[in-house]
N, C-alpha and C. Protein backbone atom coordinates (compact mmCIF):
# COMPACT_ATOMS: atom_id res chain seq x y z
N UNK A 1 -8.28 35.68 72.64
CA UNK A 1 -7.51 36.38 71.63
C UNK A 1 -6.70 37.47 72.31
N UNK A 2 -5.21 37.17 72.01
CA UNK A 2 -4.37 38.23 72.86
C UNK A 2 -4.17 39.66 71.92
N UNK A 3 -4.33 40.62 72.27
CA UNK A 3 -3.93 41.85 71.42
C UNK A 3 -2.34 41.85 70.61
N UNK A 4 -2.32 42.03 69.62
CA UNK A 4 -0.65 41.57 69.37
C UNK A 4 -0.17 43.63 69.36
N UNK A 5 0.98 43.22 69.36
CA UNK A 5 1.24 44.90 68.83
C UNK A 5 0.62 45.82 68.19
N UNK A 6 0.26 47.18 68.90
CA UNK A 6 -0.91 47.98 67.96
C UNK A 6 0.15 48.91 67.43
N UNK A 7 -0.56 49.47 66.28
CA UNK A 7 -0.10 50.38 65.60
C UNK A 7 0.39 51.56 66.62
N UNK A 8 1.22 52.43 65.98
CA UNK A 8 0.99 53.90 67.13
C UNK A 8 -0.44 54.14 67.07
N UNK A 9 -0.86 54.54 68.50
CA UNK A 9 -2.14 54.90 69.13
C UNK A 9 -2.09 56.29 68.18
N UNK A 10 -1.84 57.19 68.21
CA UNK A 10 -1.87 58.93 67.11
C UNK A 10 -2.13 58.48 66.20
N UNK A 11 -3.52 58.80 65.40
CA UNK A 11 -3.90 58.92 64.38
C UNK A 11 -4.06 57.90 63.83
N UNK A 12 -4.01 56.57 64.81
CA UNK A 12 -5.47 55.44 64.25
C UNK A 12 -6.80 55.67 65.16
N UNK A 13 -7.66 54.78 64.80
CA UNK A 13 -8.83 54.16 64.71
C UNK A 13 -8.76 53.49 66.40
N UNK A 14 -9.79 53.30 67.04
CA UNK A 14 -10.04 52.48 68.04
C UNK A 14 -11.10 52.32 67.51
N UNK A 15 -11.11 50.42 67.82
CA UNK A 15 -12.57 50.00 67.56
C UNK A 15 -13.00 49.27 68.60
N UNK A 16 -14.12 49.73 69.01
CA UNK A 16 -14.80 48.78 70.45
C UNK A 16 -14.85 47.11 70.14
N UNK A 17 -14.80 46.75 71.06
CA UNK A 17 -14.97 44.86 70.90
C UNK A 17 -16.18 44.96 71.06
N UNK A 18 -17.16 43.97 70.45
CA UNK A 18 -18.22 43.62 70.71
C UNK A 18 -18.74 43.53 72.28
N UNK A 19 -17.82 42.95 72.61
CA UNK A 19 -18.45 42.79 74.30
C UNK A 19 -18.12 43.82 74.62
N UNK A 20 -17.02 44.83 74.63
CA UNK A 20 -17.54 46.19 75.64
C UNK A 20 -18.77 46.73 75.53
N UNK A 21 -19.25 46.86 76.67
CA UNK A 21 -20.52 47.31 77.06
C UNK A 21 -21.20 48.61 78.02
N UNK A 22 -19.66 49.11 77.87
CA UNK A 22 -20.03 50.65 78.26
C UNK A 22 -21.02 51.41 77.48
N UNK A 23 -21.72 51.79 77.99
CA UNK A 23 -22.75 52.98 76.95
C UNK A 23 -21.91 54.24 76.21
N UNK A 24 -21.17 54.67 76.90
CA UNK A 24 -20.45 55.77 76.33
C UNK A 24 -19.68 55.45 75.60
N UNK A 25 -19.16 54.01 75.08
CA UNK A 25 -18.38 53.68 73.87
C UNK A 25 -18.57 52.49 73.44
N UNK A 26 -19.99 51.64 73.53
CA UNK A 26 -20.56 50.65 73.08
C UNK A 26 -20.38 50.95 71.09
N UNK A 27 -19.77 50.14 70.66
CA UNK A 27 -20.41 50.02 69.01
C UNK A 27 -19.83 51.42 68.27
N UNK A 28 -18.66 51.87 69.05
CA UNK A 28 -17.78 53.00 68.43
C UNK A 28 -16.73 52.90 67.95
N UNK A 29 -16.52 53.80 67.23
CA UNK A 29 -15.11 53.76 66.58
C UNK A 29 -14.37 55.67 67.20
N UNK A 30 -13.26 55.54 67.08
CA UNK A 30 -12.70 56.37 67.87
C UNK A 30 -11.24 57.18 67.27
N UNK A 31 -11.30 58.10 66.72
CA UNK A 31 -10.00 58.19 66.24
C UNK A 31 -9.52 59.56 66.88
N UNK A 32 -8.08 59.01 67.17
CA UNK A 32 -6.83 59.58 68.18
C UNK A 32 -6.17 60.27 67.79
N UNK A 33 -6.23 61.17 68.37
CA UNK A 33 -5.39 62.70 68.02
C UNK A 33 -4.29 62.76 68.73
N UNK A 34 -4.27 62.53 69.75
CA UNK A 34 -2.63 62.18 70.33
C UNK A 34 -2.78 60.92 71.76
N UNK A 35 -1.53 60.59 71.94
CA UNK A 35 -1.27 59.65 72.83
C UNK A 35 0.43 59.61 73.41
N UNK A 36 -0.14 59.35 74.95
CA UNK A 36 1.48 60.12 74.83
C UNK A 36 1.86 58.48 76.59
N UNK A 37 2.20 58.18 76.60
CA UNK A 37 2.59 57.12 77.48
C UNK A 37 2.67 57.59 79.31
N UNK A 38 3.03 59.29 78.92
CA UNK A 38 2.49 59.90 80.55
C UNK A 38 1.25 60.71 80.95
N UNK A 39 0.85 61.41 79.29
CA UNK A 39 -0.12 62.07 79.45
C UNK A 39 -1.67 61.66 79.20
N UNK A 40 -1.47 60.02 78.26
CA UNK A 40 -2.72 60.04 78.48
C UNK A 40 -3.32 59.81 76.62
N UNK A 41 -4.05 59.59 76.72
CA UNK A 41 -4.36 59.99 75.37
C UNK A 41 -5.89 60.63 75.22
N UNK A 42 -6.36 60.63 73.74
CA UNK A 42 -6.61 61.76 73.67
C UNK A 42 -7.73 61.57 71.93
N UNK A 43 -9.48 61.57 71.64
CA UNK A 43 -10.13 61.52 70.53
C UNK A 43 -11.09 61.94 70.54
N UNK A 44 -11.79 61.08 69.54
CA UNK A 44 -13.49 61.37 69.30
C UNK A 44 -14.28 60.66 68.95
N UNK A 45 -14.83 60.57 69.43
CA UNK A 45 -15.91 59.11 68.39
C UNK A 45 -16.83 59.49 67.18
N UNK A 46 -16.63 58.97 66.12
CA UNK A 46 -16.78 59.29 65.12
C UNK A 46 -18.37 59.07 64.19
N UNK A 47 -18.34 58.30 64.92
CA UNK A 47 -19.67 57.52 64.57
C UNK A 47 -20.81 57.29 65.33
N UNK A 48 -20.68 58.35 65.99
CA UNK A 48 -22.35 58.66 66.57
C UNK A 48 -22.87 60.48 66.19
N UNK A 49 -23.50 60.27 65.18
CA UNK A 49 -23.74 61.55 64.66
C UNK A 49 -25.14 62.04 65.60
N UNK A 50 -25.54 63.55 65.61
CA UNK A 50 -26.24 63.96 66.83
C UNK A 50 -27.50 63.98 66.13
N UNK A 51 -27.14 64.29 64.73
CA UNK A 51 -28.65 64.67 63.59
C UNK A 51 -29.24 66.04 63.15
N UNK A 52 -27.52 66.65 64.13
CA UNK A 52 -27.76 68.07 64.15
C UNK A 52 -26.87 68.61 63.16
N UNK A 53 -26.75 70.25 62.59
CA UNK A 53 -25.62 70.87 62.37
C UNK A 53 -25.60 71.50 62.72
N UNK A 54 -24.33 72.25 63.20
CA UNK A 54 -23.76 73.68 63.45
C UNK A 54 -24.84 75.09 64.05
N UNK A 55 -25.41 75.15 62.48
CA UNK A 55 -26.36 75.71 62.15
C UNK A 55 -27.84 75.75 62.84
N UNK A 56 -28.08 74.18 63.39
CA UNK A 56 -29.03 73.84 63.97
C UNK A 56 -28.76 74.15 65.62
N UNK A 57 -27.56 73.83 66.29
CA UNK A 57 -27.12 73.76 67.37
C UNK A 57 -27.01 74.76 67.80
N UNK A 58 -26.51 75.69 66.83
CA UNK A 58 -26.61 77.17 67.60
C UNK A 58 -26.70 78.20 66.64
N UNK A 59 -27.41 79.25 66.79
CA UNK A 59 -27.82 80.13 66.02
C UNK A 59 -26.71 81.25 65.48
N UNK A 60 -25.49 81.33 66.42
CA UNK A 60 -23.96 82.08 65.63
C UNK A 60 -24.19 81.45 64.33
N UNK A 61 -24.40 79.96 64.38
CA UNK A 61 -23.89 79.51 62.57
C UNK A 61 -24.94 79.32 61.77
N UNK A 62 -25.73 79.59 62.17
CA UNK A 62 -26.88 79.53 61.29
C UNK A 62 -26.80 80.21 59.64
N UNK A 63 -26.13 81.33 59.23
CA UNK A 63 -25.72 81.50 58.34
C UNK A 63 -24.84 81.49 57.64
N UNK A 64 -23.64 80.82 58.20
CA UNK A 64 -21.89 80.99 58.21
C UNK A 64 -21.75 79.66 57.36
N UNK A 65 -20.53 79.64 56.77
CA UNK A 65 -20.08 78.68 55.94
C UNK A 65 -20.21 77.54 56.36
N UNK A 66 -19.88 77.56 58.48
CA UNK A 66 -20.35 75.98 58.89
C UNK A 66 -21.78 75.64 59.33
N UNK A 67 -22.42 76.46 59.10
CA UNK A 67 -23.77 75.85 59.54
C UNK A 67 -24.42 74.41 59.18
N UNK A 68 -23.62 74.01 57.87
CA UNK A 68 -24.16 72.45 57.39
C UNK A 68 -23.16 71.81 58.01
N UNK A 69 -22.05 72.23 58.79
CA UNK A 69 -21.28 71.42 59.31
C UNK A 69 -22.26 69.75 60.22
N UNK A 70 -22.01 68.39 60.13
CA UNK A 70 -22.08 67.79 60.90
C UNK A 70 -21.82 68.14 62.38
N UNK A 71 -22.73 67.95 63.32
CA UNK A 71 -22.44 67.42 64.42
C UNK A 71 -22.43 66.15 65.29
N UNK A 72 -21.10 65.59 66.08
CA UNK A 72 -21.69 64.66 66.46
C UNK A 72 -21.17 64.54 67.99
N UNK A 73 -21.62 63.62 68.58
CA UNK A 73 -21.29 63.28 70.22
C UNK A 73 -19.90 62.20 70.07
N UNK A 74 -18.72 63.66 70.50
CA UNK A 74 -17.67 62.61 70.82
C UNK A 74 -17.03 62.06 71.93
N UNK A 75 -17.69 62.16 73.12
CA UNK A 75 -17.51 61.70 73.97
C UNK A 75 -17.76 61.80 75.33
N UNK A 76 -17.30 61.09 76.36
CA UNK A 76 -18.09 61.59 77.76
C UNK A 76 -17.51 62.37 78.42
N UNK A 77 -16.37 63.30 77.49
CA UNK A 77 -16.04 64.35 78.38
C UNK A 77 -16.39 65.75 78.01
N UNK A 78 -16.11 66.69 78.80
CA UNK A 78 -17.04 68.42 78.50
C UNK A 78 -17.95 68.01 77.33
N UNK A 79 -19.13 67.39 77.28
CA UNK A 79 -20.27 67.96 76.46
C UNK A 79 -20.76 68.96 76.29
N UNK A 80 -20.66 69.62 76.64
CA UNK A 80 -20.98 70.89 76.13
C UNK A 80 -20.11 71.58 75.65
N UNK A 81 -18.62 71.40 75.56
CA UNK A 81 -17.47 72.01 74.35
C UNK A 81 -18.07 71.50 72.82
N UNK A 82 -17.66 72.32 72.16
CA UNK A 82 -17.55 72.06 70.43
C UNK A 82 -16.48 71.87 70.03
N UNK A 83 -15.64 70.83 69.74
CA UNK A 83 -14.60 70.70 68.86
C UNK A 83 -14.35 70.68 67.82
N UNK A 84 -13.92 71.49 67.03
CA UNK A 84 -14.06 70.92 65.47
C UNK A 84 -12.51 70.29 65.21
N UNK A 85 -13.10 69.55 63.49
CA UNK A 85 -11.94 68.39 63.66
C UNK A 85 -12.01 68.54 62.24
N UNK A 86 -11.31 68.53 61.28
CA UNK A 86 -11.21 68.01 59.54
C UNK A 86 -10.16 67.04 59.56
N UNK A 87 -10.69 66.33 58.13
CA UNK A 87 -9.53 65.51 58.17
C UNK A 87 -9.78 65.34 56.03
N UNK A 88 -8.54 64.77 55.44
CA UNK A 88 -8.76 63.95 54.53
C UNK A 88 -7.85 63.14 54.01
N UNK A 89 -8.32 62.19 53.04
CA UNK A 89 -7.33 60.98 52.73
C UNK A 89 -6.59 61.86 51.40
N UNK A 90 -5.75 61.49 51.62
CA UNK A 90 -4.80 62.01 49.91
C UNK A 90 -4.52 60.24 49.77
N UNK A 91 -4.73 60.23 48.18
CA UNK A 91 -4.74 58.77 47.95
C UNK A 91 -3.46 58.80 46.77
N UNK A 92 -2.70 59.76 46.65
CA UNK A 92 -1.44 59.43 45.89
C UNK A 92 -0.42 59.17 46.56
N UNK A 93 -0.92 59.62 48.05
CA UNK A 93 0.92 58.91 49.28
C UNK A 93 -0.02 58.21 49.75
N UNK A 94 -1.30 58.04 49.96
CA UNK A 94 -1.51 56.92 51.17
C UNK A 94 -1.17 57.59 52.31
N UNK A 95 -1.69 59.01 52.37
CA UNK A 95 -1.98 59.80 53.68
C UNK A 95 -3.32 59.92 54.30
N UNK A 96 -3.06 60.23 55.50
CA UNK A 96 -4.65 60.41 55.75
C UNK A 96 -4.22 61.78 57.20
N UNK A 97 -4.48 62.98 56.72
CA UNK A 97 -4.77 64.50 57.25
C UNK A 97 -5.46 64.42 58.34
N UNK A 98 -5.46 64.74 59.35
CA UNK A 98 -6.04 65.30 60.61
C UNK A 98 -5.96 66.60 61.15
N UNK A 99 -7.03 67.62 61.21
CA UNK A 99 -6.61 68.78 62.15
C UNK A 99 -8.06 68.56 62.83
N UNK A 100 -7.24 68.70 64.03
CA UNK A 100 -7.78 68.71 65.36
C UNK A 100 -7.60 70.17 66.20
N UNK A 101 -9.23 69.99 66.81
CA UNK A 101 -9.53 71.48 67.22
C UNK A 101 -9.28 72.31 67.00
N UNK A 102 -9.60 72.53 65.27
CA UNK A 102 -8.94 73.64 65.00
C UNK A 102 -9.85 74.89 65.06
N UNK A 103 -9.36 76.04 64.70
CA UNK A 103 -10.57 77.17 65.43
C UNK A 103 -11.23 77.32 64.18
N UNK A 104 -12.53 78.40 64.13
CA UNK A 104 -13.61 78.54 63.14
C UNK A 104 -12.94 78.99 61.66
N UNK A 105 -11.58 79.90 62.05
CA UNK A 105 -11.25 80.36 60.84
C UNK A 105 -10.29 79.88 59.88
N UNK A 106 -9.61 78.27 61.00
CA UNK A 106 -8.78 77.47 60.07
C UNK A 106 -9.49 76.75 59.24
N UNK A 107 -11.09 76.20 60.37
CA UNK A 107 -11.37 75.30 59.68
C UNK A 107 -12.31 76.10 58.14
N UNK A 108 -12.58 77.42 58.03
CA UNK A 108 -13.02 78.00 56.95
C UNK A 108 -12.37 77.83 55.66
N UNK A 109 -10.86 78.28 56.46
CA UNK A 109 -9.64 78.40 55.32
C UNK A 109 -9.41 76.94 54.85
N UNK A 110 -9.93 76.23 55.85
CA UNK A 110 -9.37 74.59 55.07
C UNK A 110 -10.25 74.24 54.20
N UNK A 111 -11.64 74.62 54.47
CA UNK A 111 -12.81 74.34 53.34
C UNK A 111 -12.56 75.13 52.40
N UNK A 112 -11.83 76.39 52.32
CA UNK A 112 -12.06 77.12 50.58
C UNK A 112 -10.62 77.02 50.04
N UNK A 113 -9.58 75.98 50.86
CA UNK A 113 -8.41 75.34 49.81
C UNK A 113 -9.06 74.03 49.56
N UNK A 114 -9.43 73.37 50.44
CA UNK A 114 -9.56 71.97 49.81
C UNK A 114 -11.08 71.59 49.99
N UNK A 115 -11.55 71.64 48.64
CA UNK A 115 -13.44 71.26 48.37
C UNK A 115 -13.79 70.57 49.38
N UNK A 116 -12.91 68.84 49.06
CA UNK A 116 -13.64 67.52 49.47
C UNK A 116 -13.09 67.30 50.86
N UNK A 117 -12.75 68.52 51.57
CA UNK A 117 -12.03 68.36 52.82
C UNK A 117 -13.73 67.93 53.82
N UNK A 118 -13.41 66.71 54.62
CA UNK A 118 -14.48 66.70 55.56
C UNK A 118 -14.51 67.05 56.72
N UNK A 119 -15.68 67.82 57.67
CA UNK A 119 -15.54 69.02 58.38
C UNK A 119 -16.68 68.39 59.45
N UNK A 120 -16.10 68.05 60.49
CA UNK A 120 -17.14 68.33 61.63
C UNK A 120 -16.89 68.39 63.06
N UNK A 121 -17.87 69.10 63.70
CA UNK A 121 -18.02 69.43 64.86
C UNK A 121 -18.16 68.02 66.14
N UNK A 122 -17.85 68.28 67.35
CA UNK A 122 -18.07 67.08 68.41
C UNK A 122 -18.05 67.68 69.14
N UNK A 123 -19.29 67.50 69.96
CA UNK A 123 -19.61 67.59 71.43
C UNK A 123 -19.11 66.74 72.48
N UNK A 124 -17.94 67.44 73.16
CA UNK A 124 -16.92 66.59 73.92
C UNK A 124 -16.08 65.76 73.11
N UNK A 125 -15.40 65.09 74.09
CA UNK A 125 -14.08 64.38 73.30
C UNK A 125 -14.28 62.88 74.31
N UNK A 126 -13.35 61.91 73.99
CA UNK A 126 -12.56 60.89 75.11
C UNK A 126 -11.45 61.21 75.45
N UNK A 127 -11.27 60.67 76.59
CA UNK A 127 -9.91 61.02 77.09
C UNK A 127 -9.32 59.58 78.10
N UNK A 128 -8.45 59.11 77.94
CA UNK A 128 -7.70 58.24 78.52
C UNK A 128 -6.37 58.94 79.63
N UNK A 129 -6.19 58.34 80.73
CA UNK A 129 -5.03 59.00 81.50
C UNK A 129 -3.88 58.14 81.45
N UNK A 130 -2.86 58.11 81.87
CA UNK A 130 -1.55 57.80 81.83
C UNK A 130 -2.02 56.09 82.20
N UNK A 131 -1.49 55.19 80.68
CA UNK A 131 -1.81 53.77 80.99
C UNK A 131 -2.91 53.34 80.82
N UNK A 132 -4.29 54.17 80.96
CA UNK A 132 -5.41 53.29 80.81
C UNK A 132 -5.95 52.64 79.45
N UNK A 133 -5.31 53.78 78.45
CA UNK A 133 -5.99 52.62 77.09
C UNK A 133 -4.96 51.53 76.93
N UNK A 134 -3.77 51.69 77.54
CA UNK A 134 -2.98 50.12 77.66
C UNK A 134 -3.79 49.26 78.04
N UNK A 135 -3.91 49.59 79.54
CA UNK A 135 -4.82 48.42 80.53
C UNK A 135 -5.69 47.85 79.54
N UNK A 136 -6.96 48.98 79.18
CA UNK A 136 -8.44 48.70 78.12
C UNK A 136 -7.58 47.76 76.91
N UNK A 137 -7.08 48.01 76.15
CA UNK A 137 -6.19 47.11 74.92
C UNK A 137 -5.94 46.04 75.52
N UNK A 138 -4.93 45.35 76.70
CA UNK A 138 -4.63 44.65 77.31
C UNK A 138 -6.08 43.46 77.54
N UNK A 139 -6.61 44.19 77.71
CA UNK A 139 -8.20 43.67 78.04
C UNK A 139 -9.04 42.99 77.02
N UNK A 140 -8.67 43.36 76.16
CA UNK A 140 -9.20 43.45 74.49
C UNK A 140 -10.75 43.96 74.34
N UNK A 141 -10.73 45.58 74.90
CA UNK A 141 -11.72 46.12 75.07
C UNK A 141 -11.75 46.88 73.45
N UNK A 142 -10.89 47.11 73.10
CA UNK A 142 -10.18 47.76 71.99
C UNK A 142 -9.51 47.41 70.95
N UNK A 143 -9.56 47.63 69.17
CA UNK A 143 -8.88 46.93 68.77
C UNK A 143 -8.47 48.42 67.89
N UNK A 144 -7.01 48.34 67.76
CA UNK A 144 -6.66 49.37 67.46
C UNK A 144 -6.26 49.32 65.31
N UNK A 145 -7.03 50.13 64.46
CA UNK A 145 -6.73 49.84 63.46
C UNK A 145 -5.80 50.83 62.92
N UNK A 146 -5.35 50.73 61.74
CA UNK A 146 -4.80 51.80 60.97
C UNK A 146 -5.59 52.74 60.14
N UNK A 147 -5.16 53.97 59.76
CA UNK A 147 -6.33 54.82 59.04
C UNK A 147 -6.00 54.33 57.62
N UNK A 148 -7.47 54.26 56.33
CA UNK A 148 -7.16 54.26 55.68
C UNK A 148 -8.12 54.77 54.83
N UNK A 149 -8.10 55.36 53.84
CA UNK A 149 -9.33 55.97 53.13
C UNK A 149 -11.02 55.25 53.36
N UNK A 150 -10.62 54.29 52.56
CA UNK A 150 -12.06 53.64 52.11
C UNK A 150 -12.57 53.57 54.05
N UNK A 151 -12.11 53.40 54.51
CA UNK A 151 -12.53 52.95 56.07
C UNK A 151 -13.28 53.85 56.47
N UNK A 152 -12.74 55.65 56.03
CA UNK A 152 -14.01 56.59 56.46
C UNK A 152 -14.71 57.65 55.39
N UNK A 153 -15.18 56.63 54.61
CA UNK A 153 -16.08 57.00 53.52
C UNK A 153 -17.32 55.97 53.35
N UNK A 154 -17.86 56.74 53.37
CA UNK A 154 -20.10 56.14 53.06
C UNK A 154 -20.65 55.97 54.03
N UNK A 155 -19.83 55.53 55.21
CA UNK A 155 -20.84 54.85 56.46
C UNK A 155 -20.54 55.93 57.73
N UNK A 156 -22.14 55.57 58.34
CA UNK A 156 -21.91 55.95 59.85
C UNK A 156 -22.58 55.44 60.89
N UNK A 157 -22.43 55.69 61.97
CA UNK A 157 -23.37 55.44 63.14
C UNK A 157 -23.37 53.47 62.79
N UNK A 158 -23.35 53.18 63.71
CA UNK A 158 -23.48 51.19 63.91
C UNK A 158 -22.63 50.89 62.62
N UNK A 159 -23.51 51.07 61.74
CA UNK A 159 -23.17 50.54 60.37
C UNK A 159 -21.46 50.40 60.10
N UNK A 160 -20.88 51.72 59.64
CA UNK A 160 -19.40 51.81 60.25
C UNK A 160 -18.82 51.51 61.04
N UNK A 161 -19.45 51.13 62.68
CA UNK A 161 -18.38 50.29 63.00
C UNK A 161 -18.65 48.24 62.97
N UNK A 162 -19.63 48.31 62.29
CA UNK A 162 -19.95 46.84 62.01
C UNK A 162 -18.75 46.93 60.14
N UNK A 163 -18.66 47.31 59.95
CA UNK A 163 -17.98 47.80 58.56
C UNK A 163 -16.29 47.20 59.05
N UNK A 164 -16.13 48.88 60.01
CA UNK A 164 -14.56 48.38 59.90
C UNK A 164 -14.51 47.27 60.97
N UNK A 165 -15.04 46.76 61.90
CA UNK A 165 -14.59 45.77 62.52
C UNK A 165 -14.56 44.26 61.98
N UNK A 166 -15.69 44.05 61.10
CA UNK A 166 -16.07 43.49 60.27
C UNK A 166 -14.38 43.09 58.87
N UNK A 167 -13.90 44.09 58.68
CA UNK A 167 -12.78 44.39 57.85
C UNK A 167 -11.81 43.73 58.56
N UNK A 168 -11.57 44.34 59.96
CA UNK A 168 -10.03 44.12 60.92
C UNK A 168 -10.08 42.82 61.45
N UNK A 169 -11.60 42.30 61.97
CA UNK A 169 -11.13 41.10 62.82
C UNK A 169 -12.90 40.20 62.20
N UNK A 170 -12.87 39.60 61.05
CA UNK A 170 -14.13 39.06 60.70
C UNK A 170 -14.17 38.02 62.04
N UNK A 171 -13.51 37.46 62.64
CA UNK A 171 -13.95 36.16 63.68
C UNK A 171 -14.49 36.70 64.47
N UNK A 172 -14.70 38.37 64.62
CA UNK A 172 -15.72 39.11 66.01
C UNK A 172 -17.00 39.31 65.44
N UNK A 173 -17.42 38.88 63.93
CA UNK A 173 -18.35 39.59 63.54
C UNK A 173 -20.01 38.83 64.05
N UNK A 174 -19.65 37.54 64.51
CA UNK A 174 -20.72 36.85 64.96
C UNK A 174 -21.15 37.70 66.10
N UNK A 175 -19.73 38.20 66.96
CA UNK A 175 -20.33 38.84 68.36
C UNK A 175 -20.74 40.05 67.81
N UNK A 176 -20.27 41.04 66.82
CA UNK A 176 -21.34 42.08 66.17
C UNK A 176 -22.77 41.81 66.39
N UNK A 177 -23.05 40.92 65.63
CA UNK A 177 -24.36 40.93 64.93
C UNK A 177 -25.65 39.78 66.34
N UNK A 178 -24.91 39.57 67.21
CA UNK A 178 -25.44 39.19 68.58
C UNK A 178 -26.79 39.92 69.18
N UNK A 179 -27.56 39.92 69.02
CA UNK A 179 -28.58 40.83 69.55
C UNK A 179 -28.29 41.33 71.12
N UNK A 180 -28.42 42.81 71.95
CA UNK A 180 -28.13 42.90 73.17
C UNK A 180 -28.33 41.95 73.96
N UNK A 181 -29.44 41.36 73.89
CA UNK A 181 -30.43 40.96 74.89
C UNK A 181 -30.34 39.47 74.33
N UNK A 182 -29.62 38.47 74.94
CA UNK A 182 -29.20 37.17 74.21
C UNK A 182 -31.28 36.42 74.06
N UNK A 183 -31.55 36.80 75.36
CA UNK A 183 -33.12 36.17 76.01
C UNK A 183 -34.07 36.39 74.65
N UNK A 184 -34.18 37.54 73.63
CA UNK A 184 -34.63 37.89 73.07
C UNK A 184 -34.41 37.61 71.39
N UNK A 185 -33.66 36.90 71.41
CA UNK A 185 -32.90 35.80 70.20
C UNK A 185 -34.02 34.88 69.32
């Protein structure tokens, strides 16, 4: 299966292929905050939550508006940075909102304009350099979707990305549901 034209890389979805088998982005989904053809691009993985919040992770938030914030592991780079990220769907244009890394007091101000705004933290990010998520796409390590509401609402961790991949390309879903370990079948 050849990759056909992806959407702009900014502000979709990457979804792992079944057969990638990197640990650090096995069974993820990935959404892109920028991409730029010299610099590289640039996310988070979305769907590996840590089990922590804010609150739990470090004791500054333990009482603060983000302390129930989600945390999750977005990637294999600086783990030990905190990024925060909101995003939401507006469903009368068929938008879907992103702010990325934004600091403690945007993301405050974004929670007391907008209720159902969703708010969380990531430990580290991904990062691609000039060409390589071509190469990886090229490869069909990656399948690049479009954002769309229902896609990041109810689910997380495996489940979500058996969900949207399941949605984008059902003929991968046999290799989904493949057990690691074929021997053990």
């Amino acid at each position: 299966m050849q990759p056909q034209d992806p959407p702009p890389y900014s502000g979709s979805l990457l979804v792992a292929h079944p057969g990638l088998h990197d640990p650090n982005f096995r069974k993820t989904i990935i959404l892109i905050s920028a991409h730029d053809e010299e610099d590289g691009s640039l996310g988070v993985i979305i769907n590996r939550p840590t089990g922590q919040t804010l609150g739990e992770l470090n004791d500054d938030y333990t009482f603060g508006p983000l302390a129930h914030v989600p945390v999750y592991e977005g990637g294999p780079v600086q783990k030990d940075q905190v990024l925060l990220v909101a995003w939401h769907w507006i469903p009368e244009s068929a938008a879907f909102r992103v702010y990325f890394g934004v600091s403690e007091d945007k993301v405050q101000s974004l929670m007391a304009e907008q209720p159902g705004i969703e708010v969380r933290a990531f430990l580290g990010y991904s990062g691609w350099s000039e060409g390589q998520l071509e190469t990886e796409r090229k490869q069909n390590a990656w399948l690049v979707v479009p954002i769309s509401g229902h896609l990041m609402e109810g689910l997380d961790g495996p489940a979500m990305w058996r969900e949207i991949l399941a949605s984008t390309s059902p003929e991968l879903i046999f290799l989904a549901d493949a057990p690691d370990d074929p021997t053990r079948n």
